[in-house]
C-alpha atoms as a PDB file:
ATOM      1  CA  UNK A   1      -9.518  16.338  -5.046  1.00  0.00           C
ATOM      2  CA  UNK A   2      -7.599  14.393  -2.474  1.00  0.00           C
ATOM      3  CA  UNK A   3      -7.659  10.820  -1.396  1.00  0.00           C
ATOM      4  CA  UNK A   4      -9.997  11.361   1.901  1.00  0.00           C
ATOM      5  CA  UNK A   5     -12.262  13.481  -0.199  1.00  0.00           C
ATOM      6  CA  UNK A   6     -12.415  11.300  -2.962  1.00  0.00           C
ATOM      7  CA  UNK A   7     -13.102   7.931  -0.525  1.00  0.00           C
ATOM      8  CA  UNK A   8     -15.664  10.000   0.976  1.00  0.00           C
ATOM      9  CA  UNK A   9     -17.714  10.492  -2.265  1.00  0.00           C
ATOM     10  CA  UNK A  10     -17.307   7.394  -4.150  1.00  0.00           C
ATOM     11  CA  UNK A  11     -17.155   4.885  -1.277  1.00  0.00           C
ATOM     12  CA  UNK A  12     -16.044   1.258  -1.950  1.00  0.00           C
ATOM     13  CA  UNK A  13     -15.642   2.096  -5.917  1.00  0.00           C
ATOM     14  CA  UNK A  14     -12.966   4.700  -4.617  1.00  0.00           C
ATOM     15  CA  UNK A  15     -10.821   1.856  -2.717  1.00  0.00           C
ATOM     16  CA  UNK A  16     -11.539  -0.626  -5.603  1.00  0.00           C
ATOM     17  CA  UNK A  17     -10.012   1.399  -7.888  1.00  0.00           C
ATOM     18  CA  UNK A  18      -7.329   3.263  -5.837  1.00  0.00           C
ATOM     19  CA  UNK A  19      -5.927  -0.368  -5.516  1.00  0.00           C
ATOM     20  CA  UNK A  20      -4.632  -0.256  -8.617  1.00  0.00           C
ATOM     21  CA  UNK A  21      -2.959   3.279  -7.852  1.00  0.00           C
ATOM     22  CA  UNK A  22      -2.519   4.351  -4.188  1.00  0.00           C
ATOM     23  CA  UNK A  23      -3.189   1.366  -2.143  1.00  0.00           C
ATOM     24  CA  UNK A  24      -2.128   1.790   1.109  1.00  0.00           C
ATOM     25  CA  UNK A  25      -3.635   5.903   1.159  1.00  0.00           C
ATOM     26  CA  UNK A  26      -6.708   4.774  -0.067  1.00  0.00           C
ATOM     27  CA  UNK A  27      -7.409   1.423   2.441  1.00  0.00           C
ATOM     28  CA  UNK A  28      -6.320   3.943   5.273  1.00  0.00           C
ATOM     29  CA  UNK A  29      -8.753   6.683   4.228  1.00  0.00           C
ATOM     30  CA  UNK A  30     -11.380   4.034   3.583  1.00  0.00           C
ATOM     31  CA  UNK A  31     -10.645   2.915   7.566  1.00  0.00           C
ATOM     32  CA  UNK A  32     -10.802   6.353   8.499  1.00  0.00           C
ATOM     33  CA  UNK A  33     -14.256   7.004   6.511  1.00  0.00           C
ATOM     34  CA  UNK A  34     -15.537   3.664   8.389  1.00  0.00           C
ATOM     35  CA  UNK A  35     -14.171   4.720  11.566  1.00  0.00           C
ATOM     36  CA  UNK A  36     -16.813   8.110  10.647  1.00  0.00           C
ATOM     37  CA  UNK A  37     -19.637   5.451  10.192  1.00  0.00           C
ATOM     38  CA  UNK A  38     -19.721   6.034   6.483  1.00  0.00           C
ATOM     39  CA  UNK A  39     -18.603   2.778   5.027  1.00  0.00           C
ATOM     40  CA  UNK A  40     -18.314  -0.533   6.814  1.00  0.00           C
ATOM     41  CA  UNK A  41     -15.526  -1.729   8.072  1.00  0.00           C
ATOM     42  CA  UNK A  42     -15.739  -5.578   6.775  1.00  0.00           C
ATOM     43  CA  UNK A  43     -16.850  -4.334   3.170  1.00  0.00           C
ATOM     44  CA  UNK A  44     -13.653  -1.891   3.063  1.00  0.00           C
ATOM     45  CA  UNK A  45     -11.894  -4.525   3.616  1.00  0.00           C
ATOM     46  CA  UNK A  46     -12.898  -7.155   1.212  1.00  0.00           C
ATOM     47  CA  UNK A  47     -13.294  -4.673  -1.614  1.00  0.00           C
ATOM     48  CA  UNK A  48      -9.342  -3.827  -1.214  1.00  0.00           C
ATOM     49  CA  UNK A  49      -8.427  -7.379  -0.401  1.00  0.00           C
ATOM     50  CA  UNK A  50     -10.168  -8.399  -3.777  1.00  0.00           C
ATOM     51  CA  UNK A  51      -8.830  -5.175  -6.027  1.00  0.00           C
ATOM     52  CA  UNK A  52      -5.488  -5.385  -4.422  1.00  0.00           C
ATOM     53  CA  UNK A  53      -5.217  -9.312  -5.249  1.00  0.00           C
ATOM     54  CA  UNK A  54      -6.339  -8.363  -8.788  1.00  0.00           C
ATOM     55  CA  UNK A  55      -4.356  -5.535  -9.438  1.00  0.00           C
ATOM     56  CA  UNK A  56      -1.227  -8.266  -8.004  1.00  0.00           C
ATOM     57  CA  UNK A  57      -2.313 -10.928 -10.366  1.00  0.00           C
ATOM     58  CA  UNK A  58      -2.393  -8.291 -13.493  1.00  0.00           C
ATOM     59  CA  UNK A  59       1.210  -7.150 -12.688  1.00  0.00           C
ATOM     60  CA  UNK A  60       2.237 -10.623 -12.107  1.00  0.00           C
ATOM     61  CA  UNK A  61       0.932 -11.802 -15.389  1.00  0.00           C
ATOM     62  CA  UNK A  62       2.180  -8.642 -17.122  1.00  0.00           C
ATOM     63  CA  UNK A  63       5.477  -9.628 -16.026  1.00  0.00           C
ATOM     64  CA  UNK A  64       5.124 -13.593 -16.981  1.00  0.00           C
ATOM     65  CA  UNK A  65       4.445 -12.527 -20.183  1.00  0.00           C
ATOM     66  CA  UNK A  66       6.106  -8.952 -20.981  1.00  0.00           C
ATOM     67  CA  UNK A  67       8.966  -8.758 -18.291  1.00  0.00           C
ATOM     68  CA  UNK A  68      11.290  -8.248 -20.778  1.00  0.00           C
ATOM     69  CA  UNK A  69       9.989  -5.658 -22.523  1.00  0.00           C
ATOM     70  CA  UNK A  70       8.965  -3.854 -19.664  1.00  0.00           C
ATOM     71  CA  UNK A  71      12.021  -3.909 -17.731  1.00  0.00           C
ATOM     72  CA  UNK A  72      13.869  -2.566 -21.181  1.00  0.00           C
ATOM     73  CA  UNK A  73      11.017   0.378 -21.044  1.00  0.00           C
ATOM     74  CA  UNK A  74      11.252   1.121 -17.634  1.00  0.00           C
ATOM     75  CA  UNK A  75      14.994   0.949 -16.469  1.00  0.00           C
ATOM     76  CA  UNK A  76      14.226   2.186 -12.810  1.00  0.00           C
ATOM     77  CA  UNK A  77      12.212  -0.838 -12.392  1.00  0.00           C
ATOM     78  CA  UNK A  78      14.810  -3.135 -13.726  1.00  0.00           C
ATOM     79  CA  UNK A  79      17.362  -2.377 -10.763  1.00  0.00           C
ATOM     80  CA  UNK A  80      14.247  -3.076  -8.228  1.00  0.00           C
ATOM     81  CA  UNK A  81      13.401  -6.120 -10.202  1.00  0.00           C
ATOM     82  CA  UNK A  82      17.140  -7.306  -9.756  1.00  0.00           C
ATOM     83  CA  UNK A  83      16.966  -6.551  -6.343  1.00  0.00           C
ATOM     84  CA  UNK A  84      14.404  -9.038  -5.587  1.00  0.00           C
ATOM     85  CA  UNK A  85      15.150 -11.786  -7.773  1.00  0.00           C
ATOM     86  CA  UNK A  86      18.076 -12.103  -5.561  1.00  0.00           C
ATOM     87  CA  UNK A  87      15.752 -12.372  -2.620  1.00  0.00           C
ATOM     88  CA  UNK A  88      13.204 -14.599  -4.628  1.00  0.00           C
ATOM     89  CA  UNK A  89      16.446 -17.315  -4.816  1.00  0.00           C
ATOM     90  CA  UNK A  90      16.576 -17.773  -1.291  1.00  0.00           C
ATOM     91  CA  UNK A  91      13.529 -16.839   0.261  1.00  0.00           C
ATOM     92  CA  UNK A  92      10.381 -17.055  -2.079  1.00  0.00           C
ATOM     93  CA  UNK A  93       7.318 -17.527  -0.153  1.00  0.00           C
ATOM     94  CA  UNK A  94       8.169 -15.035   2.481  1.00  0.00           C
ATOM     95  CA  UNK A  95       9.018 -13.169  -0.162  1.00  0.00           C
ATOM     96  CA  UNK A  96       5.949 -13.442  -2.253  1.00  0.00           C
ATOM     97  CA  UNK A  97       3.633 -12.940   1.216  1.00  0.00           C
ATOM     98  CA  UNK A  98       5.730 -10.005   1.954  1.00  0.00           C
ATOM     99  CA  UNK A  99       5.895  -7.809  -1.310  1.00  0.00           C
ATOM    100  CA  UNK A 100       2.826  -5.706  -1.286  1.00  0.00           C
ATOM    101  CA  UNK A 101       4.716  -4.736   2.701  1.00  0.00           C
ATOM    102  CA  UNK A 102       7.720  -3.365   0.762  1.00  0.00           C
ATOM    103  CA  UNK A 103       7.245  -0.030  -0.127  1.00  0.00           C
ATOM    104  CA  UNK A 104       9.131   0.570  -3.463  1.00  0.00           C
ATOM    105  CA  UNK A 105       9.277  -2.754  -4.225  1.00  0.00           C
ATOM    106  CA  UNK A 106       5.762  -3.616  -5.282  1.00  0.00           C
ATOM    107  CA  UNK A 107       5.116  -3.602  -8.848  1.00  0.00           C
ATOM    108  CA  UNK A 108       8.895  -3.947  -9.678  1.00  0.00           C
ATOM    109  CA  UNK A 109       8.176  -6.982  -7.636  1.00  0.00           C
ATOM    110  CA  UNK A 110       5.612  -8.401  -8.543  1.00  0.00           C
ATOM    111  CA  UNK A 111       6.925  -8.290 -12.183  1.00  0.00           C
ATOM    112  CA  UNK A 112       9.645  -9.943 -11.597  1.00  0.00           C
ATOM    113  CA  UNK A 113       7.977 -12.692  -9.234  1.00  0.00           C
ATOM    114  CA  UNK A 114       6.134 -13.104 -12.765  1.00  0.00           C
ATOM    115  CA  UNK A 115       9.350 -13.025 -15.006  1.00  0.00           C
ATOM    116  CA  UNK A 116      11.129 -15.569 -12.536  1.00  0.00           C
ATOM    117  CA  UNK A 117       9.068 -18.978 -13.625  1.00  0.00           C
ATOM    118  CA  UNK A 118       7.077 -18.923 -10.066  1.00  0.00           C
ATOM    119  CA  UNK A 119       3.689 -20.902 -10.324  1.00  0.00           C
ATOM    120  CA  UNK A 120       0.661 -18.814 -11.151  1.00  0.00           C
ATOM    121  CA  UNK A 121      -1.114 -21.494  -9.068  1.00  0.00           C
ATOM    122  CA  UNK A 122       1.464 -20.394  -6.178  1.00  0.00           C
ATOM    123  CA  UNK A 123       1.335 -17.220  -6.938  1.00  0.00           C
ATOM    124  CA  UNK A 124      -2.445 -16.785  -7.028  1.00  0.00           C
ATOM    125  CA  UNK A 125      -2.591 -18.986  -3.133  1.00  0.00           C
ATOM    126  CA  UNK A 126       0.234 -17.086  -1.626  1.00  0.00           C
ATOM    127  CA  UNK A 127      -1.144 -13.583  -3.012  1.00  0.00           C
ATOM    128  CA  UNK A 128      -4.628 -14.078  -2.215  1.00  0.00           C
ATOM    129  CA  UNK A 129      -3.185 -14.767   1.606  1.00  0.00           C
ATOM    130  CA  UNK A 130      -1.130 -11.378   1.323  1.00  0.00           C
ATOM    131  CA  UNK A 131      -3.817  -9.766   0.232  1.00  0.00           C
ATOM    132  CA  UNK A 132      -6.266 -10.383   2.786  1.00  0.00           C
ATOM    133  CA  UNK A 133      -3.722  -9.822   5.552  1.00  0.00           C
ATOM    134  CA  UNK A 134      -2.855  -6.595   3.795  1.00  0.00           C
ATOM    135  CA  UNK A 135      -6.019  -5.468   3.592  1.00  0.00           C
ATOM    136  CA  UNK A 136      -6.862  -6.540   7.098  1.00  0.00           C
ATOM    137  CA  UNK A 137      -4.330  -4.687   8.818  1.00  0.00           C
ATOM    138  CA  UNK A 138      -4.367  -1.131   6.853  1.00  0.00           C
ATOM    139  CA  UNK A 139      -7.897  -0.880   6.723  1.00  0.00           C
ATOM    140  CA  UNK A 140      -7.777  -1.775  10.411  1.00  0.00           C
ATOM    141  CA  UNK A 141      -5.433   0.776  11.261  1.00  0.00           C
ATOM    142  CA  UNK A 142      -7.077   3.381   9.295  1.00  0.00           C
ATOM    143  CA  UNK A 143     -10.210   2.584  11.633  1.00  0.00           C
ATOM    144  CA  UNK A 144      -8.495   2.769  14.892  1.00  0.00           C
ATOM    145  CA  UNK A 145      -6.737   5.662  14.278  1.00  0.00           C
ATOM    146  CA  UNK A 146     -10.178   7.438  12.341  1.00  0.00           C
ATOM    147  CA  UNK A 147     -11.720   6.519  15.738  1.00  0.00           C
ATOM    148  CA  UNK A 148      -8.279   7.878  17.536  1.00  0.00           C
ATOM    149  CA  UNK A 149      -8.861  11.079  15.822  1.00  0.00           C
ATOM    150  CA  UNK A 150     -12.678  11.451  16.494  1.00  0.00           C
ATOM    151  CA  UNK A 151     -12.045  10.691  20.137  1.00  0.00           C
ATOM    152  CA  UNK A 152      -9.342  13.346  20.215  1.00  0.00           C
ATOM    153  CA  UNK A 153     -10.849  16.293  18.716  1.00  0.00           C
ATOM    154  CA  UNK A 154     -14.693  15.469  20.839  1.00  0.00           C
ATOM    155  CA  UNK A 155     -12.197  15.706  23.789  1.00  0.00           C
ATOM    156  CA  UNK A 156      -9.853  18.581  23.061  1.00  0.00           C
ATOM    157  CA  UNK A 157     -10.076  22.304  23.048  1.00  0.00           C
ATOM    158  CA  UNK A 158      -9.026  24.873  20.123  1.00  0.00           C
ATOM    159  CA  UNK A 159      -5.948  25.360  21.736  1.00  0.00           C
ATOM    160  CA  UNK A 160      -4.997  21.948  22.135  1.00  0.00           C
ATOM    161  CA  UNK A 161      -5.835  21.055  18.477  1.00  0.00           C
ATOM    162  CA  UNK A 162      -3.409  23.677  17.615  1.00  0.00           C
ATOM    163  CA  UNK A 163      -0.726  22.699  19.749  1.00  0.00           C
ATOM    164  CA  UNK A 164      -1.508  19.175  18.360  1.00  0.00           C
ATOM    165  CA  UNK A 165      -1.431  20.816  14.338  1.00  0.00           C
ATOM    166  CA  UNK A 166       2.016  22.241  15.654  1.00  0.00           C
ATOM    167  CA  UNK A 167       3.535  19.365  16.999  1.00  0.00           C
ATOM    168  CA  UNK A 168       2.531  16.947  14.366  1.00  0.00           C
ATOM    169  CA  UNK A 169       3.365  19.254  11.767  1.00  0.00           C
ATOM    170  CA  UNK A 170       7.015  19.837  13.697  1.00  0.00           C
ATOM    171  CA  UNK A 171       7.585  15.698  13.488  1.00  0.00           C
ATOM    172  CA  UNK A 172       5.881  15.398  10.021  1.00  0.00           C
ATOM    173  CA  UNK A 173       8.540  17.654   8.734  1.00  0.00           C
ATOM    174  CA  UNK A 174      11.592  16.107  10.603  1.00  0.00           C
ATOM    175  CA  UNK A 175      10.872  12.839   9.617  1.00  0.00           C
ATOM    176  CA  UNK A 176      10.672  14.211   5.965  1.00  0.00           C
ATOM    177  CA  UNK A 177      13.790  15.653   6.176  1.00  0.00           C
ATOM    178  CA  UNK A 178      15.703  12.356   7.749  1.00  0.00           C
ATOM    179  CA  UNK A 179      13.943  10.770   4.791  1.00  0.00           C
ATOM    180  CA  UNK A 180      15.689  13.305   2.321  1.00  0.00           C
ATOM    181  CA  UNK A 181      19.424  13.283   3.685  1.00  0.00           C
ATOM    182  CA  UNK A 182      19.359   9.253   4.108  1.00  0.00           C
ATOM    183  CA  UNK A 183      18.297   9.262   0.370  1.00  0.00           C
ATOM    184  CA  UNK A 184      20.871  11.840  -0.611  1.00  0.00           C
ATOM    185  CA  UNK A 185      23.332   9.632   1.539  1.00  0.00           C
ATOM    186  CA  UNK A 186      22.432   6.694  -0.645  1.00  0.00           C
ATOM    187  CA  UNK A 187      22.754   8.088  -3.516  1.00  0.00           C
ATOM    188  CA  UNK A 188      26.475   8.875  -2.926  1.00  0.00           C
END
């Protein structure tokens, strides 16, 4: 089953739990299915502010208390985790408000926000803040563009859906393959 479908049947207990997995596919899905008129809007959004702050505060805590052994387990997590202690030196709070925004980064992260000696009180203010605004802005953006969407397809013909399938599959595929070569770049 896929992420819209599975939003659509289990509602807010979907996003809840696909906080702890697929966060940003589910809140946008959960938008979307708002945008439809079959969830609210404001409850979406809580119930992935809430889950996503939880899930944050579990990973931070994981890595307060089992960073080390973690980071030995998982060695593609300990070059992340390296990479943003050095940003945790010099900018922290931005850094801390910012880390669920940095795809890639996020549980590597928010382990090693944990491992670093950062204040759970500080932690738990400046995550709860993230969280919200997080939550407010993908869920938001899953709405308008739901609404987009449903505004589009009342308006448009069957040929101008498929020249619309066309051209967004024809830009969904060159952006995947910029992705690919600036990866295999970077790897070099």
């Amino acid at each position: 089953m896929d992420v819209a479908g599975w939003v659509g049947q289990y509602g807010y207990a979907a996003i809840a739990l696909g906080m702890f997995v697929e966060g940003e596919a589910v809140l946008l899905m959960g938008g979307v299915a708002a945008a439809r008129g079959h969830l609210t809007l404001p409850y979406v959004i809580m119930v992935a502010a809430i889950a996503g702050f939880m899930a944050d505060q579990a990973c931070f805590h994981a890595g307060r208390h089992y960073g080390s052994a973690l980071l030995s387990r998982f060695p593609s997590v300990q070059t992340r985790a390296e990479h943003v202690n050095k940003l945790l030196r010099r900018h922290q709070v931005p850094l801390i408000l910012s880390i669920r925004f940095l795809y890639g980064l996020r549980t590597a992260g928010l382990i090693a926000i944990g491992m670093s000696g950062v204040s759970p009180y500080r932690f738990l203010v400046l995550d709860f803040i993230s969280a919200l605004a997080w939550a407010t802005l993908i869920g938001c953006a899953g709405y308008f563009f739901g609404r987009a969407i449903m505004r589009l397809l009342a308006e448009a013909s069957t040929h101008e859906l498929w020249l619309a399938g066309g051209l967004l599959l024809a830009v969904s595929l060159s952006l995947l393959l910029l992705l690919r070569a600036r990866a295999t770049r970077a790897e070099r």
